[in-house]
Protein backbone atom coordinates (compact mmCIF):
# COMPACT_ATOMS: atom_id res chain seq x y z
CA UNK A 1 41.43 65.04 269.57
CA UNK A 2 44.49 67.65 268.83
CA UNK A 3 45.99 67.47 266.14
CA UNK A 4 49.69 67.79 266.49
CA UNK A 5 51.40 70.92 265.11
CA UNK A 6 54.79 70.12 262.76
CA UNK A 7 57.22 72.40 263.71
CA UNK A 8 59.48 73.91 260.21
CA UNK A 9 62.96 71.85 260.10
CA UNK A 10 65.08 75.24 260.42
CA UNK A 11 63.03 75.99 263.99
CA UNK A 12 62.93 72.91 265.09
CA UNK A 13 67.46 72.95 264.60
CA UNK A 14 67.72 76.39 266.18
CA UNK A 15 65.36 75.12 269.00
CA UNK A 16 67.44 72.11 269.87
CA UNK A 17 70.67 74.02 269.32
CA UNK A 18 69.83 76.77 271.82
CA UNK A 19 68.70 74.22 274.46
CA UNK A 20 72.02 72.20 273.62
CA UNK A 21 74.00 75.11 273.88
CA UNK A 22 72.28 76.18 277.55
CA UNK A 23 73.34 72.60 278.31
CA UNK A 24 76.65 73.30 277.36
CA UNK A 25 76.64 76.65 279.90
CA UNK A 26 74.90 74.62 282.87
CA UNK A 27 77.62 72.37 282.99
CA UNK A 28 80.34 74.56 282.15
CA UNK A 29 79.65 77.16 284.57
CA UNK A 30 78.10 75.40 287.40
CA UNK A 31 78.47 71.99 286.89
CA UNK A 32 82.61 71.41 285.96
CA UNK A 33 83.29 73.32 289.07
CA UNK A 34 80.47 72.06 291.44
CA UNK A 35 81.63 68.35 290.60
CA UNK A 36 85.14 68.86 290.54
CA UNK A 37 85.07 70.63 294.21
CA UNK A 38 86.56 73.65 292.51
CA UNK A 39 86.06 76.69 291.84
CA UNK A 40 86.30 79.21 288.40
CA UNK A 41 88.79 81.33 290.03
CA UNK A 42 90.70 78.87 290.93
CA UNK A 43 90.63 77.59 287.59
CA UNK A 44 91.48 80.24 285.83
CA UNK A 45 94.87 80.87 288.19
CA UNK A 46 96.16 77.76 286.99
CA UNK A 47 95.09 77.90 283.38
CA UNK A 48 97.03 81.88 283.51
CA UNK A 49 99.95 80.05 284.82
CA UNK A 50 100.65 78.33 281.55
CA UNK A 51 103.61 80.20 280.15
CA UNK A 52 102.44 81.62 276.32
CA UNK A 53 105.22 80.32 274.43
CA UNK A 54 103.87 76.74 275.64
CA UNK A 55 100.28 77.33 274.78
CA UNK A 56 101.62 78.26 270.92
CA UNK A 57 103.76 74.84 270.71
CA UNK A 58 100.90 73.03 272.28
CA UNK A 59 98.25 74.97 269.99
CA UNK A 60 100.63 73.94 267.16
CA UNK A 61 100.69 70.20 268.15
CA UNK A 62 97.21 70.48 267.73
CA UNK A 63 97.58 71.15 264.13
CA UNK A 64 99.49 68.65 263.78
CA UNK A 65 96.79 66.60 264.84
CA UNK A 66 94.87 67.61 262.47
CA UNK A 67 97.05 67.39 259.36
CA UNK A 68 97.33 63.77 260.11
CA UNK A 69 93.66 63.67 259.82
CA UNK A 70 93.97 64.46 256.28
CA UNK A 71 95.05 61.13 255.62
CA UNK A 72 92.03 59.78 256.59
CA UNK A 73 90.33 61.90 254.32
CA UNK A 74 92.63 61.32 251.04
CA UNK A 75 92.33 57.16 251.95
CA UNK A 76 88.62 57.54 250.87
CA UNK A 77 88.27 60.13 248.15
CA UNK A 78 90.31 59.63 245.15
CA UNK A 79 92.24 62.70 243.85
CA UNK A 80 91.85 64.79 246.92
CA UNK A 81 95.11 66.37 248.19
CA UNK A 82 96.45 66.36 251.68
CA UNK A 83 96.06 70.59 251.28
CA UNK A 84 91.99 70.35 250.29
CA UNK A 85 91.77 67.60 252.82
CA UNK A 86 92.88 70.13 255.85
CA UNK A 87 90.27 72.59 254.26
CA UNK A 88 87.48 70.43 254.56
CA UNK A 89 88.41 69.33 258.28
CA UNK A 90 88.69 72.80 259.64
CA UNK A 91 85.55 74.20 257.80
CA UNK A 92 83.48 70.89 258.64
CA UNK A 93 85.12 71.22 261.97
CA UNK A 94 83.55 74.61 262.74
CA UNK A 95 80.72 74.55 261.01
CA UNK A 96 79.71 71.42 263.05
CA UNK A 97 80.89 73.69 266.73
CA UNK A 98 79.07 76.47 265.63
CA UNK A 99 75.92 76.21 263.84
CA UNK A 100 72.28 74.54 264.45
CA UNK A 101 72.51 70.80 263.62
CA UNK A 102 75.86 70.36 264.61
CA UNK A 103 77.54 67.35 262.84
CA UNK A 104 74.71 67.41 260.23
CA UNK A 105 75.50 70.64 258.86
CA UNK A 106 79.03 70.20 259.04
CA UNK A 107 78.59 67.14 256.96
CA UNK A 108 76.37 69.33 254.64
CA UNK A 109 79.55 71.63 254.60
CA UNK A 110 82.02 68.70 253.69
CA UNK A 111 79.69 67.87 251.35
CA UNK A 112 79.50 70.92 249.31
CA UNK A 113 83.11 71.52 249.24
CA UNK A 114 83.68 68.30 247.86
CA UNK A 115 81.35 68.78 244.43
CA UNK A 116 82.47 72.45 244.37
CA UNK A 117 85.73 71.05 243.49
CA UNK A 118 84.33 68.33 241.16
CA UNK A 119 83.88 65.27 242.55
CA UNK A 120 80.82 63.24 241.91
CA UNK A 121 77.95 62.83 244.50
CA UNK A 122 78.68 58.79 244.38
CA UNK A 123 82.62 59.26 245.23
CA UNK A 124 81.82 61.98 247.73
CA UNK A 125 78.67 60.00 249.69
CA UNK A 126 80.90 56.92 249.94
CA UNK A 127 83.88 59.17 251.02
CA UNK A 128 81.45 59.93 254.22
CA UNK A 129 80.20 56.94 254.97
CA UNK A 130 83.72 55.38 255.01
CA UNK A 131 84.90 57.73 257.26
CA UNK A 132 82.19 57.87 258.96
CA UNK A 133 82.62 53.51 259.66
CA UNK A 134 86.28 54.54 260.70
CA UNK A 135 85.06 57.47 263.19
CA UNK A 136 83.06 55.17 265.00
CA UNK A 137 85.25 51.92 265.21
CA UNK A 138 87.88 54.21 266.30
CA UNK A 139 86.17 55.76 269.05
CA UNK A 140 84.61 52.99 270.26
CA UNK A 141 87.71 51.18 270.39
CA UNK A 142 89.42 53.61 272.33
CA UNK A 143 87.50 53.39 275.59
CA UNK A 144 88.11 49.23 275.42
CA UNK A 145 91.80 49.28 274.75
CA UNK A 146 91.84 51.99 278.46
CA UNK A 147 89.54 49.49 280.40
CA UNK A 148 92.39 46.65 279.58
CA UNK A 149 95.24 48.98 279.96
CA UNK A 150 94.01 49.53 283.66
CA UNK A 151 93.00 46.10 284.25
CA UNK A 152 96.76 44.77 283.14
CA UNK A 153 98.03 48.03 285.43
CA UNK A 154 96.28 46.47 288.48
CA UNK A 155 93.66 49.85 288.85
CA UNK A 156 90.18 48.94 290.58
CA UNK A 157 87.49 50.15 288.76
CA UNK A 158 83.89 50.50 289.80
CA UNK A 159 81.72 47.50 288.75
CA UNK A 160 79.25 50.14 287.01
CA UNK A 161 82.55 51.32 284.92
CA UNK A 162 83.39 47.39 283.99
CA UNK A 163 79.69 47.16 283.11
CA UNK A 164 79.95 50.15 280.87
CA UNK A 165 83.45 48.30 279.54
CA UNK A 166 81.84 45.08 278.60
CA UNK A 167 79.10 46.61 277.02
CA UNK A 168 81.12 48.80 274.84
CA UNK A 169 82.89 45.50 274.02
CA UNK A 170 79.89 44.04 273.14
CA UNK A 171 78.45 47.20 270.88
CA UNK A 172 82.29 47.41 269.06
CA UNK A 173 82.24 43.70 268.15
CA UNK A 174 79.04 44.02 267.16
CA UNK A 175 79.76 46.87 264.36
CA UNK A 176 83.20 45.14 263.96
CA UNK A 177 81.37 41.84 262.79
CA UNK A 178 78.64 44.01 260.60
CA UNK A 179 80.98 45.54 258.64
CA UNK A 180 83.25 42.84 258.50
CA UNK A 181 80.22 40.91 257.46
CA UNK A 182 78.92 43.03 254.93
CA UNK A 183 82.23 43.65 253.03
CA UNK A 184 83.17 39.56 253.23
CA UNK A 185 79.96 38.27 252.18
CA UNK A 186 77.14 39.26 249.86
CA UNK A 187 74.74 37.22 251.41
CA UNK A 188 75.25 39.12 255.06
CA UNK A 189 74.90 42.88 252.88
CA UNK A 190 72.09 41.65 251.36
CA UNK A 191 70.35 40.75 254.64
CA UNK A 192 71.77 43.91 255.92
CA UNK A 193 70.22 45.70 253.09
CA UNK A 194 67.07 44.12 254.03
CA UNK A 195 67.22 45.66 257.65
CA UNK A 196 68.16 49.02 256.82
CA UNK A 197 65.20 48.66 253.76
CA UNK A 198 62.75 48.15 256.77
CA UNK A 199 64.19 50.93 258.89
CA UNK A 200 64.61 54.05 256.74
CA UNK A 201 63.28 52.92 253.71
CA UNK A 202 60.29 54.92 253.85
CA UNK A 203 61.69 57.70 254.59
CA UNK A 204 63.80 57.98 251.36
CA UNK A 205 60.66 56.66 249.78
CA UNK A 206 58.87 59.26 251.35
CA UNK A 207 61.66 61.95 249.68
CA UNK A 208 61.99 60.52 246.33
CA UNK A 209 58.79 58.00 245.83
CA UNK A 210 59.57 57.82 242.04
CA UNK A 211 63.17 56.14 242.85
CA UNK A 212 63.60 52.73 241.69
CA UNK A 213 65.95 51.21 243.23
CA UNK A 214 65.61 49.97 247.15
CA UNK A 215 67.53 50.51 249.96
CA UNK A 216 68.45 46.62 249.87
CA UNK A 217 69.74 47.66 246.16
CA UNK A 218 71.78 50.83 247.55
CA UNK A 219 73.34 48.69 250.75
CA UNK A 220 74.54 46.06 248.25
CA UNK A 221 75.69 48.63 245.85
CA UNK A 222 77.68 50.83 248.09
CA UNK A 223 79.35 47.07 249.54
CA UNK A 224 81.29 47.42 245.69
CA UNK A 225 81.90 50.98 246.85
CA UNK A 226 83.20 50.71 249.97
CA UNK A 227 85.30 47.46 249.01
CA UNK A 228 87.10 48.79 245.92
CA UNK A 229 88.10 52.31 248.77
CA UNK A 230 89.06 49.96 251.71
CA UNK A 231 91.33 48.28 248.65
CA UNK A 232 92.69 51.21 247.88
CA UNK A 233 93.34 52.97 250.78
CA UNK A 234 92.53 51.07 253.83
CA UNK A 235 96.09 51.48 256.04
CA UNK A 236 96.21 55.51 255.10
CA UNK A 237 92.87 55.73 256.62
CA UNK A 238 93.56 53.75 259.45
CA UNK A 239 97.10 55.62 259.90
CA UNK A 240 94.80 59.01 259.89
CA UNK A 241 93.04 57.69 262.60
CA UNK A 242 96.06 56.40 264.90
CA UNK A 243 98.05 59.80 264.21
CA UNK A 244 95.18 61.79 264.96
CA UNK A 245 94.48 60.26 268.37
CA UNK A 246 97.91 59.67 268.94
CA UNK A 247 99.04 63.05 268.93
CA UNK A 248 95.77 64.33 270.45
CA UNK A 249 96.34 61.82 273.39
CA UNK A 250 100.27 63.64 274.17
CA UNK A 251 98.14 67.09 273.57
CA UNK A 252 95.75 65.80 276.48
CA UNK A 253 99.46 64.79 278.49
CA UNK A 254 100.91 67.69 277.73
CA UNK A 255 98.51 69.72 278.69
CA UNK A 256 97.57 67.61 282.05
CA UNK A 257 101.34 67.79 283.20
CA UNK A 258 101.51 71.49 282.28
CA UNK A 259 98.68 72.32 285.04
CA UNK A 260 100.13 69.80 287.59
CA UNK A 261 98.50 66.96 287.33
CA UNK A 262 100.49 64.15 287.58
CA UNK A 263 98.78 60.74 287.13
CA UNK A 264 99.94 57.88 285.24
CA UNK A 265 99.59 57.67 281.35
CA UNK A 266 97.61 54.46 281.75
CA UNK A 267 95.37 56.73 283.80
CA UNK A 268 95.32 59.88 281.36
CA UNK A 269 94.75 57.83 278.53
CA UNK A 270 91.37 56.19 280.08
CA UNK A 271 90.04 60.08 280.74
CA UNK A 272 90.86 61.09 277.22
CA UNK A 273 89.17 57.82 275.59
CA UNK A 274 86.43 59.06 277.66
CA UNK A 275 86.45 62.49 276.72
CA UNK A 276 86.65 61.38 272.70
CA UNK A 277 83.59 59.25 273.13
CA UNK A 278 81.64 61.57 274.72
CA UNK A 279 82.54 64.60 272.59
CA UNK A 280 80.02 62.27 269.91
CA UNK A 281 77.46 62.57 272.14
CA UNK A 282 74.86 64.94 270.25
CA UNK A 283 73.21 66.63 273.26
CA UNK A 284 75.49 69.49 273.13
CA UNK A 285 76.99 70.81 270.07
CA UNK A 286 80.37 68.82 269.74
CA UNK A 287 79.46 67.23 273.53
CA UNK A 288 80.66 70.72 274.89
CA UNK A 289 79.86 70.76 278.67
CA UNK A 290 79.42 67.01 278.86
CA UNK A 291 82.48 65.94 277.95
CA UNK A 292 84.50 68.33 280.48
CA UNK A 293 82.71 67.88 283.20
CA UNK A 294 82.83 63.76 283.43
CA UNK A 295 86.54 63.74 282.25
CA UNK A 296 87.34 66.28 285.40
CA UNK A 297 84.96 63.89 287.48
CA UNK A 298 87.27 61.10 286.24
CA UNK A 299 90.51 62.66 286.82
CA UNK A 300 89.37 64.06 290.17
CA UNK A 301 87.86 60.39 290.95
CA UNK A 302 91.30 58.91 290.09
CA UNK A 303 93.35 61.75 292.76
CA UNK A 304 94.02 64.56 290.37
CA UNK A 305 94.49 68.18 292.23
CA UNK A 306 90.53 69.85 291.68
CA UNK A 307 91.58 73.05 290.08
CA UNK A 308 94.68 71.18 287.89
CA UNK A 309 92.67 68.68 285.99
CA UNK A 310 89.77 71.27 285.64
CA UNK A 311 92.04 73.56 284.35
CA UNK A 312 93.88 70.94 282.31
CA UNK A 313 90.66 69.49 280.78
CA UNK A 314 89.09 73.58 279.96
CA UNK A 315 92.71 74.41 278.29
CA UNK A 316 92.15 70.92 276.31
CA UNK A 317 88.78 71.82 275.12
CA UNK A 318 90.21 75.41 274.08
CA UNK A 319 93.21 74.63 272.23
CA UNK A 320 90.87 71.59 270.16
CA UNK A 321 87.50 72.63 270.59
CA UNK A 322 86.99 76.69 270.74
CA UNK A 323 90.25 77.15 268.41
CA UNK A 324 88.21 75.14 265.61
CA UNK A 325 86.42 78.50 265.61
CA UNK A 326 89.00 80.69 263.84
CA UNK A 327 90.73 78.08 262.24
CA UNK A 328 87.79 77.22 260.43
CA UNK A 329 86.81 81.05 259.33
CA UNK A 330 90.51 80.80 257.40
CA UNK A 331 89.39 77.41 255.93
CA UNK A 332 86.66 78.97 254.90
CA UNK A 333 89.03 81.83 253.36
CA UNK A 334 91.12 79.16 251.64
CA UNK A 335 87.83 77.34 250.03
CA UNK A 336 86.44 80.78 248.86
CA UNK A 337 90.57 81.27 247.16
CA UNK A 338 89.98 78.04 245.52
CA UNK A 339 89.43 77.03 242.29
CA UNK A 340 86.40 75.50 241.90
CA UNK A 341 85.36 72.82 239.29
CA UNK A 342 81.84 72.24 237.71
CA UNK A 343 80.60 69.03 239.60
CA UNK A 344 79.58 66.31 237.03
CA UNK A 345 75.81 66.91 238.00
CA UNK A 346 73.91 69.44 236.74
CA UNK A 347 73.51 72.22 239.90
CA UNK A 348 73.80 75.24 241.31
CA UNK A 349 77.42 75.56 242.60
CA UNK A 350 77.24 74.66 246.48
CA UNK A 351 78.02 77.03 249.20
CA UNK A 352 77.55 76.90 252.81
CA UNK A 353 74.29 79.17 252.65
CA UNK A 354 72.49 76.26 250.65
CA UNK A 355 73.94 73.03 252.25
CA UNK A 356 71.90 71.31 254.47
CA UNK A 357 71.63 68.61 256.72
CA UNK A 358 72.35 65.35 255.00
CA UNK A 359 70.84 62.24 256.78
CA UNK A 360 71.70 58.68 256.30
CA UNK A 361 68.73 58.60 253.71
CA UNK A 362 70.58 61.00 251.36
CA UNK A 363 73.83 59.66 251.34
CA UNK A 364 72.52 56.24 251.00
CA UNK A 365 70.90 57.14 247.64
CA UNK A 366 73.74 59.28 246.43
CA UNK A 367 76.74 56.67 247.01
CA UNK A 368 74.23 54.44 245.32
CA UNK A 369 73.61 57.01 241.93
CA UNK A 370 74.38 55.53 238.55
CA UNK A 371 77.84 56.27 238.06
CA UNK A 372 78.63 59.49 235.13
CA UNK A 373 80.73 59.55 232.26
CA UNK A 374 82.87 61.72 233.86
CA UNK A 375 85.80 60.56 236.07
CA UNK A 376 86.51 62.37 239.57
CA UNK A 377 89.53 64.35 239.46
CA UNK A 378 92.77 63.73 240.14
């Protein structure tokens, strides 16, 4: 019998990142063009065609984007400012494009800027797992609201897409009614509690088998939590949400109509809801590769020019995806310019070097931490 070998966290991250990340170049460099009947040069003559004084305005529509984020981020974390807010979404940003573990170390980033400043572990846990709630309604809801906006246009779609659309139904109203469930109804968090208990349970057991209190406990704790922040806040995270797709959505048009492709909104939006799902998908870092190649397949499907919507969906990707890059080394610059604030922990203060991944495990016992003394600030 062989005994199986455990392979160290850190190489087991890099391992998965460098396969994502060949991934990413398959389908970039072969597969975008070999799908879309197009070919890189090609490509590249339209995206060159784009005048530079429109790829500023459009690259600064794109910040836009993400300044309405910030409200998002200010709905669930009391005394955070609109200005700290952008600095946490452009270092968690590209953190999460750049490094192994992806959206776990970016969420290890987020995390550490928040207590650097001074806010408690509970308040800053909660903060993620709110937003995290909102992430995912949003983008599931997305895709649904294009499959009726085509069906009311009149558009045929494939049965394998209305397949796809009912079961995303399904899944959303699903999480809709959890949630919904959890925060109405003590009973229905407590049974929740009960399932998660069974689930990971043993593995924050397994991290901290002294802890006391159950995942059951934590679930029903974190229902006070997340009530008392949905209370507060709940329509300037939502109106995060809506601006930040919103203007990303007349960034996609923009960008679609300024490499000549011309099809109908109703038609543009169903591509991007696409895209935005699919750049959650965790096979690539940030679904890089995936998520260009089956919007192009889309637009292409639907009648868009081959070289335009390739070249539409590439600039996309640059002006929100590769421009996270530099945007987040001066986030980074900002954070570092900051004044930072003793968290009310004891701790080492955090910096990127010692933030790791946080699972579901960790911030399920932190939003569920005895409460300080000390108040958050602000």
């Amino acid at each position: 019998m062989r005994v199986p070998v455990a392979v160290p966290t850190h190489r087991r991250q890099l391992l998965q990142f460098g396969l994502g990340m060949t991934l990413a170049v398959v389908l970039l460099a072969w597969g975008l063009p070999y799908f879309a009947k197009t070919s890189w040069a090609d490509i590249w003559t339209v995206i060159r065609s784009v005048p530079p004084q429109v790829a500023i305005g459009l690259q600064a529509l794109m910040l836009l984007g993400l300044y309405s984020y910030t409200f998002t981020f200010t709905g669930s974390l009391r005394g955070l400012s609109h200005g700290k807010a952008l600095v946490i979404n452009l270092c968690g940003s590209s953190v999460s494009n750049l490094l192994p573990g992806g959206g776990a170390v970016g969420l290890a980033a987020t995390y550490a800027i928040c207590r650097s400043w001074g806010f408690s572990r509970r308040a800053t846990s909660t903060s993620a797992i709110v937003t995290g709630v909102w992430n995912v309604l949003a983008r599931i809801a997305l895709p649904v609201v294009a499959i009726l906006l085509l069906m009311a246009g009149g558009v045929t779609l494939p049965r394998a897409l209305i397949d796809l659309a009912i079961a995303g139904s399904v899944t959303g109203l699903g999480i809709i009614a959890a949630v919904v469930g959890m925060l109405a109804s003590e009973r229905v968090a407590q049974r929740i509690g009960a399932l998660v208990d069974r689930v990971v349970g043993p593995l924050v057991r397994r991290r901290r088998p002294h802890s006391p209190m159950s995942v059951a406990a934590l679930v029903t704790d974190l229902r006070a939590r997340i009530i008392d922040i949905v209370r507060w806040r709940w329509w300037s995270m939502t109106l995060g949400m809506i601006c930040f797709f919103g203007v990303y959505y007349l960034l996609f048009v923009l960008v679609m109509r300024q490499t000549g492709v011309g099809l109908a909104l109703n038609l543009l939006f169903a591509a991007y809801a696409i895209g935005r799902l699919l750049s959650a998908v965790g096979i690539t870092p940030g679904g890089v590769g995936v998520t260009e190649a089956t919007t192009t397949i889309v637009l292409v499907g639907w009648g868009a020019h081959p070289a335009a919507a390739s070249a539409g969906v590439v600039l996309f990707s640059i002006l929100t995806h590769l421009m996270e890059v530099p945007l987040g080394g001066l986030g980074w610059l900002l954070w570092s310019l900051s004044t930072k604030v003793e968290p009310p922990e004891e701790g080492a203060e955090p910096t990127l070097a010692a933030a790791r991944p946080v699972s579901v495990p960790d911030l399920l016992r932190d939003a569920g931490a005895a409460p300080r003394a000390e108040d958050d600030p602000g």
